[in-house]
Protein backbone atom coordinates (compact mmCIF):
# COMPACT_ATOMS: atom_id res chain seq x y z
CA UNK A 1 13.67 -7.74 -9.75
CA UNK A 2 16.01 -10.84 -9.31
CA UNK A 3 18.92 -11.95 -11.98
CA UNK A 4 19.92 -14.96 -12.37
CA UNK A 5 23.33 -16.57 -10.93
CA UNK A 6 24.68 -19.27 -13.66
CA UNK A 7 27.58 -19.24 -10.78
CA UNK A 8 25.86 -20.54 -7.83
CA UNK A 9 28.02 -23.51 -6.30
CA UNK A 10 26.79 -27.02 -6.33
CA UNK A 11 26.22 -27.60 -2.52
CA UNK A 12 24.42 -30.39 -0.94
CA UNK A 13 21.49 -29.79 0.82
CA UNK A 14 22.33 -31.52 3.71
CA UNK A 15 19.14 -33.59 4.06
CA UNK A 16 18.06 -34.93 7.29
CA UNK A 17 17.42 -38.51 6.50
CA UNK A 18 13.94 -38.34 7.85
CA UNK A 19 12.90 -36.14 4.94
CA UNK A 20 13.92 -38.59 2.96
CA UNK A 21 11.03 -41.26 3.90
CA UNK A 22 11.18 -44.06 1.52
CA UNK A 23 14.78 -43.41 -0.22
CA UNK A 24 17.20 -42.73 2.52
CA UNK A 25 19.83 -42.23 -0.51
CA UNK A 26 17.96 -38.60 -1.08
CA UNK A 27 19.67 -37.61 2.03
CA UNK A 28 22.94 -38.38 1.15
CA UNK A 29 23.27 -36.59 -2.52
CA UNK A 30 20.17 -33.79 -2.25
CA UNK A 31 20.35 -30.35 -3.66
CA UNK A 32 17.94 -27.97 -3.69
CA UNK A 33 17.91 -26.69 -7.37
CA UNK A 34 18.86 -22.80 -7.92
CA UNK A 35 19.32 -22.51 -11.59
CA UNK A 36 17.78 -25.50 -13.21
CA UNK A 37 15.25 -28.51 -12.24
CA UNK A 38 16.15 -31.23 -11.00
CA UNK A 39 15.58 -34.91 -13.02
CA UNK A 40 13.44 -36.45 -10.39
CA UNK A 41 10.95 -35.86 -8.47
CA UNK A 42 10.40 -35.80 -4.34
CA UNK A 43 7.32 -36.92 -2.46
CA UNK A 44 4.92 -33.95 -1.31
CA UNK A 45 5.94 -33.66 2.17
CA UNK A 46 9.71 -33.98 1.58
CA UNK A 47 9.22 -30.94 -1.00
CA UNK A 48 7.35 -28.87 1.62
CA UNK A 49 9.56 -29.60 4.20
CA UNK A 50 12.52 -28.31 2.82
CA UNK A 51 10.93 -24.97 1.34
CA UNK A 52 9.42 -24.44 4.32
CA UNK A 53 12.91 -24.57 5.93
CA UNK A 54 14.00 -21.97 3.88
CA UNK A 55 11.63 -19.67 4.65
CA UNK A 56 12.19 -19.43 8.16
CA UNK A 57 15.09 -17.17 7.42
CA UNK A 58 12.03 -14.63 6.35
CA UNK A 59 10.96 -12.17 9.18
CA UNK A 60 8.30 -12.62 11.23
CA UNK A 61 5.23 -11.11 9.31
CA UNK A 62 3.24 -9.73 12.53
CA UNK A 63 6.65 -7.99 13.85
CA UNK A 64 6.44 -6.61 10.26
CA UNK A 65 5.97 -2.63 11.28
CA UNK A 66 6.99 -1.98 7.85
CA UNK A 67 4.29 -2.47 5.33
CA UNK A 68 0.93 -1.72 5.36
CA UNK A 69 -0.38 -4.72 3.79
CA UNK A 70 -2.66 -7.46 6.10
CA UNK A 71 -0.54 -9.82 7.65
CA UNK A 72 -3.30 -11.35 9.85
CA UNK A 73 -7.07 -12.70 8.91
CA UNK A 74 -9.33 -14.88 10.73
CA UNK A 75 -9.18 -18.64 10.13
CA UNK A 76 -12.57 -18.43 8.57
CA UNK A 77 -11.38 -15.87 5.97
CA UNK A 78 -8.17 -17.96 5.11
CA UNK A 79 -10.70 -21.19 5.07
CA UNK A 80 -12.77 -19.21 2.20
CA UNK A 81 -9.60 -17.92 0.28
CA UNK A 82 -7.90 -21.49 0.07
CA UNK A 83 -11.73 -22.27 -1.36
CA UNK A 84 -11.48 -20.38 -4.17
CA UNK A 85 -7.76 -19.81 -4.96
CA UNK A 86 -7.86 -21.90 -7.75
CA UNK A 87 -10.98 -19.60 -9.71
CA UNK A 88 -9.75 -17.14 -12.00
CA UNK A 89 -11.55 -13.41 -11.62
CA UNK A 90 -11.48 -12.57 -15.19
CA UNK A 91 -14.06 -15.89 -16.12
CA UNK A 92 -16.93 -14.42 -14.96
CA UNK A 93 -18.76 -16.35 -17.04
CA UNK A 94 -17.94 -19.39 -15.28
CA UNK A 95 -17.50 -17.76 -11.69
CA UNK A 96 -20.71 -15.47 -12.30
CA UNK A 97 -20.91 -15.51 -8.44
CA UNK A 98 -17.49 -14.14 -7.73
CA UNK A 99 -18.06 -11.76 -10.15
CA UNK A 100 -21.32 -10.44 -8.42
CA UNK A 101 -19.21 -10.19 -5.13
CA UNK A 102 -16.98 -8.01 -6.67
CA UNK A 103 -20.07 -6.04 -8.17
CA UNK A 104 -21.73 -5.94 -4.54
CA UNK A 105 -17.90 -4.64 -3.28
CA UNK A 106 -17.92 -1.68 -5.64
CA UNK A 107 -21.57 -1.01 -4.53
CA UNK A 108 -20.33 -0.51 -0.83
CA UNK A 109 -17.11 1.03 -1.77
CA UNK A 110 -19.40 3.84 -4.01
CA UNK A 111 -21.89 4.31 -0.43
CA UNK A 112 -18.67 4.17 1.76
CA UNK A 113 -17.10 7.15 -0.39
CA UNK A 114 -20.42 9.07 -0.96
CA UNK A 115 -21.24 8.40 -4.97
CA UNK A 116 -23.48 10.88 -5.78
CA UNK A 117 -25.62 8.42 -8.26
CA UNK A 118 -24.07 4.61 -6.67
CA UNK A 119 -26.05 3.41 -9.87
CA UNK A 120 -23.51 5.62 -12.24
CA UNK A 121 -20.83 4.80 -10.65
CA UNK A 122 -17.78 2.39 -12.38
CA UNK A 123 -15.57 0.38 -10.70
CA UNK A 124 -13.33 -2.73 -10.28
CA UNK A 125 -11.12 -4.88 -8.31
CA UNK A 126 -7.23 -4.70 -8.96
CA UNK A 127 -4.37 -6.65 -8.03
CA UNK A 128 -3.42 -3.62 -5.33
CA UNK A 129 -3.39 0.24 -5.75
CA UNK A 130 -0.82 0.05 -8.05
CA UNK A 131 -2.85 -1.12 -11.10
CA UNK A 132 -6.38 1.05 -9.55
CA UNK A 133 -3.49 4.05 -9.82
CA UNK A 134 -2.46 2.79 -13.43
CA UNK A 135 -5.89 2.65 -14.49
CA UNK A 136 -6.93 5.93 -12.85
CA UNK A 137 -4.28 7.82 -14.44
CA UNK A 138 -4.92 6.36 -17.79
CA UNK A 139 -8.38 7.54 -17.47
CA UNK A 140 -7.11 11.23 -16.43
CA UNK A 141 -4.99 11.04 -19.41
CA UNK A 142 -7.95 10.14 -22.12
CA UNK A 143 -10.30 12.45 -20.44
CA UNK A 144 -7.34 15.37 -21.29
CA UNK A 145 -6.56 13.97 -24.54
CA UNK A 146 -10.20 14.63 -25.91
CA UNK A 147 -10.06 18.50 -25.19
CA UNK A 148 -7.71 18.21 -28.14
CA UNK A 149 -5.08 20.43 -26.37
CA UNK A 150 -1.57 20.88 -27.78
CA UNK A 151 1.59 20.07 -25.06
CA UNK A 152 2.60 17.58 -23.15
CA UNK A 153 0.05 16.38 -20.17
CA UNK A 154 1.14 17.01 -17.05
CA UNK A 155 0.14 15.64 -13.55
CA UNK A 156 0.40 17.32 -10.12
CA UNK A 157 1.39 15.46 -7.04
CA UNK A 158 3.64 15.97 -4.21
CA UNK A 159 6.93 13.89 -3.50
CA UNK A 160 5.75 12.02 -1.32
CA UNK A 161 3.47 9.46 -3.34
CA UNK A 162 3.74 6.24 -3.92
CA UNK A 163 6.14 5.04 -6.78
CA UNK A 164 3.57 3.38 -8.54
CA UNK A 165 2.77 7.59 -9.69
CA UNK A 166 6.34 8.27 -10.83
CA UNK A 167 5.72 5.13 -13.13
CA UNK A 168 2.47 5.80 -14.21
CA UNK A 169 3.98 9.03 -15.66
CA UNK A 170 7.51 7.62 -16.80
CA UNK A 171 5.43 4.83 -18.35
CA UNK A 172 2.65 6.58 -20.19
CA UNK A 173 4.52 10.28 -21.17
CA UNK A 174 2.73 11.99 -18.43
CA UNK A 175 5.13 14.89 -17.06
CA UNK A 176 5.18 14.74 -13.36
CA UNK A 177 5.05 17.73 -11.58
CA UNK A 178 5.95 16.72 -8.23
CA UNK A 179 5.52 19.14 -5.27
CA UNK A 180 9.39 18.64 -3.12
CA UNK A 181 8.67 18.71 1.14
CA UNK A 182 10.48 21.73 2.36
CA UNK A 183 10.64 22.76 6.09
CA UNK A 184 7.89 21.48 8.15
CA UNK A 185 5.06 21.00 5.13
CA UNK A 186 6.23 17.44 4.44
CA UNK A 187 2.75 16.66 1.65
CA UNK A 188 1.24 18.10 -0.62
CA UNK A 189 -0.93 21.96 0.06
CA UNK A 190 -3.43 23.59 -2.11
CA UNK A 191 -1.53 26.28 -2.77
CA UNK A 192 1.88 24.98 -3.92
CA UNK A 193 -0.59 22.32 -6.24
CA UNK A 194 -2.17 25.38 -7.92
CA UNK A 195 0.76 27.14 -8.54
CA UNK A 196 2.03 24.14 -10.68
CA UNK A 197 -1.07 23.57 -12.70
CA UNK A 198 -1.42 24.77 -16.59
CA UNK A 199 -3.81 24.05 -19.63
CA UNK A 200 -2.13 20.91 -19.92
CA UNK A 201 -2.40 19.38 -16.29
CA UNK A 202 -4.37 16.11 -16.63
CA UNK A 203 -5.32 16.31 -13.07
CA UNK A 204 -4.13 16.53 -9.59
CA UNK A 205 -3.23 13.07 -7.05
CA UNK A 206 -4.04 13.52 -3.72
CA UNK A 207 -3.37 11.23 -0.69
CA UNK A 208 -5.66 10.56 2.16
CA UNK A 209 -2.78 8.84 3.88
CA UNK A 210 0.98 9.77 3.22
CA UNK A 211 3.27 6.65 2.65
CA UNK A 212 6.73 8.68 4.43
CA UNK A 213 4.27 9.32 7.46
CA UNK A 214 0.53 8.68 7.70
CA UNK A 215 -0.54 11.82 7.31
CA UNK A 216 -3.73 13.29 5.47
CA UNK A 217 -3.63 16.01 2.77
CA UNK A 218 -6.20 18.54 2.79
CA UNK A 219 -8.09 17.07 -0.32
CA UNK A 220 -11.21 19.52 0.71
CA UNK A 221 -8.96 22.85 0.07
CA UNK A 222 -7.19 21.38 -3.12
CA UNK A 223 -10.49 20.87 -4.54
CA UNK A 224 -11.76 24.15 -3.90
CA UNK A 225 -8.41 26.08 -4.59
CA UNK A 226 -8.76 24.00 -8.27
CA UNK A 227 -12.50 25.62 -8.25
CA UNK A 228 -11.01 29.08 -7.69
CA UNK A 229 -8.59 28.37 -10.65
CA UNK A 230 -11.07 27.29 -13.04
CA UNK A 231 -13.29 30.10 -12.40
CA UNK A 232 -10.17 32.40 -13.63
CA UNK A 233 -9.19 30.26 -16.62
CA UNK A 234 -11.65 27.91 -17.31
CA UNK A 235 -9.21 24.82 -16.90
CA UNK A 236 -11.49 21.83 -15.24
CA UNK A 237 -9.09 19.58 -13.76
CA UNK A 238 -9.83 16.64 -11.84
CA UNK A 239 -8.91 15.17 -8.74
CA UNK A 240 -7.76 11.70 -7.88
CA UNK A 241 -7.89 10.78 -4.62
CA UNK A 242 -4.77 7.76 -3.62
CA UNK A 243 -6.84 6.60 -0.71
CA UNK A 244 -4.80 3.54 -0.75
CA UNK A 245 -5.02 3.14 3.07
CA UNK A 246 -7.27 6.39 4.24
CA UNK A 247 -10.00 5.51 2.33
CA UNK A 248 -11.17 2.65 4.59
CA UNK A 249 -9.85 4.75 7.44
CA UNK A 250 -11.54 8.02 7.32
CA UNK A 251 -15.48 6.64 6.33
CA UNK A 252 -15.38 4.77 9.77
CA UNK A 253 -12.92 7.10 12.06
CA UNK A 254 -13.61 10.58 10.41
CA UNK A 255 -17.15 10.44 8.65
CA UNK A 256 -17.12 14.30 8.40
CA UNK A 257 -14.04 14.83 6.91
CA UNK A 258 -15.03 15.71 3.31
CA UNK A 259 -12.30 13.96 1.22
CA UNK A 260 -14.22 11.38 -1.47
CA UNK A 261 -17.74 12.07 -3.85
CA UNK A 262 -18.97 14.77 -1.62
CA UNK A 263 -16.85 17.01 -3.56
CA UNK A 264 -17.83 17.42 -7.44
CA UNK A 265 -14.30 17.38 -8.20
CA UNK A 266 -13.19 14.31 -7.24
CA UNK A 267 -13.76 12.08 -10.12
CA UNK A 268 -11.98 8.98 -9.33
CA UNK A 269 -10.72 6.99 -5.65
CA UNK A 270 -8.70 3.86 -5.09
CA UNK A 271 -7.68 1.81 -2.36
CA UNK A 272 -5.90 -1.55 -1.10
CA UNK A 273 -8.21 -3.92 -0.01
CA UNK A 274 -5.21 -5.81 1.50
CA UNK A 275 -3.96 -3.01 3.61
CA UNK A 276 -6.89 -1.37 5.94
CA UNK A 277 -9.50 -3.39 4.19
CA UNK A 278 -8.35 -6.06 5.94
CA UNK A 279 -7.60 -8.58 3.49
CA UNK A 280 -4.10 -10.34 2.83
CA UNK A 281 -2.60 -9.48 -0.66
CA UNK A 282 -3.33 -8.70 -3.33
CA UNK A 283 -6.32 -6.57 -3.60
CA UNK A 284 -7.18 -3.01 -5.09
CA UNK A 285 -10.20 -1.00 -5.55
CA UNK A 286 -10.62 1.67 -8.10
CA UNK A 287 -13.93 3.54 -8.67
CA UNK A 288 -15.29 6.36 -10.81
CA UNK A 289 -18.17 9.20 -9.50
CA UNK A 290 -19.71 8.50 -12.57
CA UNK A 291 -19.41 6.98 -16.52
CA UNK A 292 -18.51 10.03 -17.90
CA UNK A 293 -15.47 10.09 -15.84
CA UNK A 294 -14.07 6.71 -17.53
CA UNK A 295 -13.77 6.92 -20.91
CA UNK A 296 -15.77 3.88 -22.33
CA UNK A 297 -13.31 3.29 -24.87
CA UNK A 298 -10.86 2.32 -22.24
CA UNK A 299 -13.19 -0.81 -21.26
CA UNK A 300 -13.18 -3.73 -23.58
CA UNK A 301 -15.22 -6.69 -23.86
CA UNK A 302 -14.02 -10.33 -24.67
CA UNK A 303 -16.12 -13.20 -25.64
CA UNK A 304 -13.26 -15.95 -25.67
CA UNK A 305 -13.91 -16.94 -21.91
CA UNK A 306 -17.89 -17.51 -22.65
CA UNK A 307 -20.28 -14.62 -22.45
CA UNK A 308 -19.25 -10.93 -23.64
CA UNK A 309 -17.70 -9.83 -20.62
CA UNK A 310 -16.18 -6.01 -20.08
CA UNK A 311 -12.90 -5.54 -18.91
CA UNK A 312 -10.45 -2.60 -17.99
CA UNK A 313 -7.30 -3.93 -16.32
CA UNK A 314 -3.40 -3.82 -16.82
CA UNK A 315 -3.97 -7.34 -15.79
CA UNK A 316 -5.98 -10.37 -17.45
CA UNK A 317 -5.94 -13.32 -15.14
CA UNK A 318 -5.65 -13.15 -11.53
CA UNK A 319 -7.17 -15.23 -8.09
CA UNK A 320 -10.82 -14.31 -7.22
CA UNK A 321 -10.06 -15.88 -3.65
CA UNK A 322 -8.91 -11.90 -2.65
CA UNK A 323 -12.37 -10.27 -3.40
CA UNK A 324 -14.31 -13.04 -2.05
CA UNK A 325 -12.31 -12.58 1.31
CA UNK A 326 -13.01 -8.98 0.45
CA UNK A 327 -16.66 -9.41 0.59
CA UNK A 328 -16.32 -11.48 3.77
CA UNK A 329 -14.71 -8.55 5.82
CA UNK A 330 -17.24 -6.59 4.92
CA UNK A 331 -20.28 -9.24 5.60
CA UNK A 332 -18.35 -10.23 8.45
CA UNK A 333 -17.42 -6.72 10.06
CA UNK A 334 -20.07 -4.34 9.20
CA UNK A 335 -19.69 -0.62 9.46
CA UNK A 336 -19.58 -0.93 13.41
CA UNK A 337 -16.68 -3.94 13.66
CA UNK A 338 -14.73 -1.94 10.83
CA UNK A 339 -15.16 1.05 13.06
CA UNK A 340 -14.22 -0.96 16.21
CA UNK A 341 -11.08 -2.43 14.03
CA UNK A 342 -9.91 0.91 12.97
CA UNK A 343 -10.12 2.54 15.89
CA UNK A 344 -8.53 -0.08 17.69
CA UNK A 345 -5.52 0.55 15.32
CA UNK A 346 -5.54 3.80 15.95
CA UNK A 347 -5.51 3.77 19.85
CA UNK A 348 -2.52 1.47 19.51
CA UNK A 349 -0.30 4.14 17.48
CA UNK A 350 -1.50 6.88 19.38
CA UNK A 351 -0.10 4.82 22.69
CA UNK A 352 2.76 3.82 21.08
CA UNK A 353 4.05 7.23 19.66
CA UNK A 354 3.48 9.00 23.17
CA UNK A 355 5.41 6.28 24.83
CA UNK A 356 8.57 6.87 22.26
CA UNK A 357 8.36 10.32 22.48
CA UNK A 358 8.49 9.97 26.48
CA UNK A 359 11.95 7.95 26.35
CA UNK A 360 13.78 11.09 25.40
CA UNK A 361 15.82 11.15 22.47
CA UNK A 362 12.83 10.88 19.47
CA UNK A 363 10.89 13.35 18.16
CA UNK A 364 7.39 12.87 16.65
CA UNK A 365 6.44 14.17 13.35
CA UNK A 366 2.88 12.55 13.61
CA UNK A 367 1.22 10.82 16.41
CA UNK A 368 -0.66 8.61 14.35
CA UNK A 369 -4.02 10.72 14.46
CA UNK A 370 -4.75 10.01 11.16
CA UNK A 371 -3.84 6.85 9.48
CA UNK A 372 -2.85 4.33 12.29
CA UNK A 373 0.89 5.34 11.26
CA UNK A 374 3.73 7.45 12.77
CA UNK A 375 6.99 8.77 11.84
CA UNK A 376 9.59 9.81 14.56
CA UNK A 377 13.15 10.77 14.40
CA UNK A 378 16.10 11.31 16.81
CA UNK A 379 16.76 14.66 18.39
CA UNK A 380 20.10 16.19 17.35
CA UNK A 381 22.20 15.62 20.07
CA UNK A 382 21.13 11.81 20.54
CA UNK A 383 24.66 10.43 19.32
CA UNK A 384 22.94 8.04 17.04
CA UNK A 385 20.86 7.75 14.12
CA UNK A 386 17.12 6.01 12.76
CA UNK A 387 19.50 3.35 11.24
CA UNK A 388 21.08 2.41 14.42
CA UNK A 389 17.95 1.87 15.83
CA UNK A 390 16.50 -0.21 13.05
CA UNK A 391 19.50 -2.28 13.11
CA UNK A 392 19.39 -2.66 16.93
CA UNK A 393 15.19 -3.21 16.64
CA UNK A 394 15.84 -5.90 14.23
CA UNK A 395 17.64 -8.03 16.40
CA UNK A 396 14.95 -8.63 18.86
CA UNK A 397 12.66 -9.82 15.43
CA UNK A 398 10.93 -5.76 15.12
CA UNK A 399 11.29 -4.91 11.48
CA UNK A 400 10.94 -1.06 11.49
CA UNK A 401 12.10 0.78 8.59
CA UNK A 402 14.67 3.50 8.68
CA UNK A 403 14.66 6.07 5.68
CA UNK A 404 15.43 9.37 4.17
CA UNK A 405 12.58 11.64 3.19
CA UNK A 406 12.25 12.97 -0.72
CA UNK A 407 13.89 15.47 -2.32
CA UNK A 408 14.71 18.98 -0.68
CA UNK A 409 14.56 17.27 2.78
CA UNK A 410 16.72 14.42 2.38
CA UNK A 411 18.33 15.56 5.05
CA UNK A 412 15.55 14.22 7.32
CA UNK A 413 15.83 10.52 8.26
CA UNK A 414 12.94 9.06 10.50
CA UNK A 415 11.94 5.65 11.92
CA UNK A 416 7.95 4.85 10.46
CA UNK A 417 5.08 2.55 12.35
CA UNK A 418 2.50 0.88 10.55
CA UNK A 419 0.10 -0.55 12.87
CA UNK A 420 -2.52 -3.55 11.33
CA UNK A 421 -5.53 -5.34 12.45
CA UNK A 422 -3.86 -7.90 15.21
CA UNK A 423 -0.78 -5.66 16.56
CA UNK A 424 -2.29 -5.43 20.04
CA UNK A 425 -1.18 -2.86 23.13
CA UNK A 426 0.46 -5.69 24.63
CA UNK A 427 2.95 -5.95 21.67
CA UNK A 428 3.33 -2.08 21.51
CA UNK A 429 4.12 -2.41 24.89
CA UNK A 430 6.62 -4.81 24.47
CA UNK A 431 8.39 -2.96 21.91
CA UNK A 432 8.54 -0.02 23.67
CA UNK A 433 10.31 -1.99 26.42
CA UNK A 434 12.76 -3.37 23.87
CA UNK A 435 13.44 0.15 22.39
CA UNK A 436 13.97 1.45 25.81
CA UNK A 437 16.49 -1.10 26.16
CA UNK A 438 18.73 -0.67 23.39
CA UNK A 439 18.85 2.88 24.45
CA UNK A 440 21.63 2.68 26.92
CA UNK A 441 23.74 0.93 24.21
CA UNK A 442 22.87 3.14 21.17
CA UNK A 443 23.84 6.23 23.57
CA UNK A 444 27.58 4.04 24.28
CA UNK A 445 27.92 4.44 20.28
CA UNK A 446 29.22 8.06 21.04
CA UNK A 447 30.36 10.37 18.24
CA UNK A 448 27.94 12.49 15.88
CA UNK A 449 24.99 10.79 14.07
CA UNK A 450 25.99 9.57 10.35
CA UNK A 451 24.83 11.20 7.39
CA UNK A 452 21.48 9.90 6.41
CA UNK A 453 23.06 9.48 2.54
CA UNK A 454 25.61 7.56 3.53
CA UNK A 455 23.78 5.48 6.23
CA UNK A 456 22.32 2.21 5.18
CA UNK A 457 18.50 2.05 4.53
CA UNK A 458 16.08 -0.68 6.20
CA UNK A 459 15.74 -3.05 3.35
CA UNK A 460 11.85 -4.89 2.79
């Protein structure tokens, strides 16, 4: 969230004067407008020029190790997109075609996640996980609120979920019961979910992919320790499953893990199309076993765009060019080249967390295994910290996020790896030689590590 600055000084841009094509004067008296427009106008390439200046100062997207969105896509895909980035995904009157791709995605997301009826199931697209979370939760929420139960609804998660939970709940009265990491168990556990559940729970959020460090949670054994509980109070509570990146993971690298529709008590699953479905931002995926499990009043349907057209979305209109790309990765790739892409991912992290937990002073808390994502810290006597190393990472272009874990173990400050479609073994390679060496120099710094609270987080 950005504020304003009234205060900004007037500087001149400094133009070179072969921006200025036609009207060498621009060059002499050009400022780029912060607060307020400028009275004339500037020729197309002269505009694009100097924005594009600016944003060299941005990092280097493919160095990115920090987020998990797409950062690469094949020319073809970005051909497509720039083809229909000007159609809007909520006239599907008018775009009746774009709206049957995103009907034909859902289809393959319901087969992918084992719908027990595909023709039952509901679903949409989203602008990311974020809204497919919103709208999940809203669902849990209505589902609870026709038991007619007195109290305030609850929902059960651990502290390690995305924020986009902690608003759902802060932004629709929903009392989060959030699971804190203590010792080793660093995500939510059957067990300690359980024990926080009452009459009132709405339903319990589980992760098939851990943000702080790319690990799993046993959705199979929350679902039947929630079975277990029902049988000795009769509370049915539901599962959502935040598959944001796992669920286009684990259907290609881990087909028998039993996580999605295959278990009766899952009753809804996102994901980000623009993070392992391979499609640049912004995307999301939200889908429902069945109708029963989304309230129909929830859904509405407009006739103001042409046609009587259902809707359920925080948002209205939005670009159709991300599902369309969406439906190309999956025409394109097929369940063999997503397999092939995944798994390629996954070799990478596995390579690249052995090779940083051979140089010595790191220690893994996953390998990448699971989601093609590792967290690692430095052992105790290392004489420097995970911020130092970001810092020193950064200056060779590597943007690798340094950060303290939740609540009860904020103690714990690691390093964290994403690795995407397109970050090859040659470029894990080549950061492992730059990490090993900055070592020499990190180990000069001398003195005990800093505390983690007072050390200064990656920013992204």
């Amino acid at each position: 969230m950005h504020q304003g600055n009234a205060e900004r000084p007037n500087r001149a841009a400094g133009t070179n004067p072969l921006y200025a094509g036609a009207n060498p004067a621009l060059a002499a008296d050009f400022v780029m407008p912060h607060d307020r427009l400028r009275e004339d106008s500037l020729p197309p390439d002269t505009a694009l020029q100097l924005v594009r200046d600016e944003l060299m100062l941005d990092g280097n997207a493919r160095l990115n190790l920090a987020t998990f969105v797409t950062t690469w896509m094949e020319p073809q895909a970005r051909e497509l997109m720039a083809e229909c980035v000007d159609k809007n995904m909520i006239d599907k009157d008018e775009y009746p075609q774009t709206a049957e791709l995103e009907r034909r995605c859902v289809n393959i997301l319901a087969d992918l996640w084992h719908a027990p009826d595909p023709a039952d199931v509901m679903g949409c697209s989203t602008t990311g996980s974020s809204e497919a979370c919103m709208l999940a939760g809203m669902a849990l929420k209505r589902r609870w609120n026709r038991h007619g139960r007195g109290g305030k609804p609850n929902l059960v998660m651990g502290a390690n979920v995305q924020v986009c939970w902690e608003k759902f709940c802060e932004y629709w009265e929903v009392e989060p019961r959030l699971v804190p990491m203590e010792g080793d168990r660093y995500h939510l556990t059957a067990d300690e979910a359980v024990a926080r559940c009452d009459e009132n729970t709405i339903g319990v959020v589980a992760i098939l992919g851990s943000t702080f460090d790319g690990s799993y949670e046993p959705v199979a054994e929350i679902t039947a320790a929630l079975d277990a509980l029902e049988q000795r109070t009769g509370w049915n509570i539901p599962v959502h499953v935040d598959g944001a990146s796992g669920a286009m993971i684990a259907p290609f690298l881990d087909p028998d893990l039993e996580w999605d529709f295959r278990l009766p008590r899952v009753a809804s699953i996102n994901t980000s199309g623009h993070k392992y479905g391979l499609v640049y931002p912004g995307v999301g995926w939200v889908l429902w076993r069945d109708k029963a499990a989304l309230p129909s009043e929830l859904v509405f349907n407009v006739n103001y765009l042409g046609g009587d057209m259902p809707t359920f979305a925080l948002n209205f209109s939005r670009p159709g060019a991300e599902v369309a790309a969406q439906y190309y990765t999956f025409v394109r790739l097929g369940r063999s080249g997503f397999a092939a892409v995944q798994q390629a991912s996954r070799d990478v992290a596995t390579h690249l967390s052995s090779g940083i937990a051979g140089l010595g002073p790191f220690s893994l808390l996953t390998r990448g295994d699971q989601l093609p994502v590792f967290a690692f810290t430095t052992v105790p006597d290392a004489g420097f910290d995970v911020f130092d190393v970001s810092r020193r990472l950064r200056e060779r272009g590597w943007l690798v996020p340094a950060y303290t874990f939740p609540e009860n173990r904020t103690d714990l400050a690691v390093l964290r790896i994403v690795v995407r479609n397109g970050f090859t073994h040659d470029l894990a390679d080549l950061l492992l030689a730059d990490l090993a060496r900055v070592l020499p120099e990190l180990e000069q710094l001398g003195g005990r590590p800093k505390d983690p609270a007072q050390a200064t987080a990656f920013h992204h």
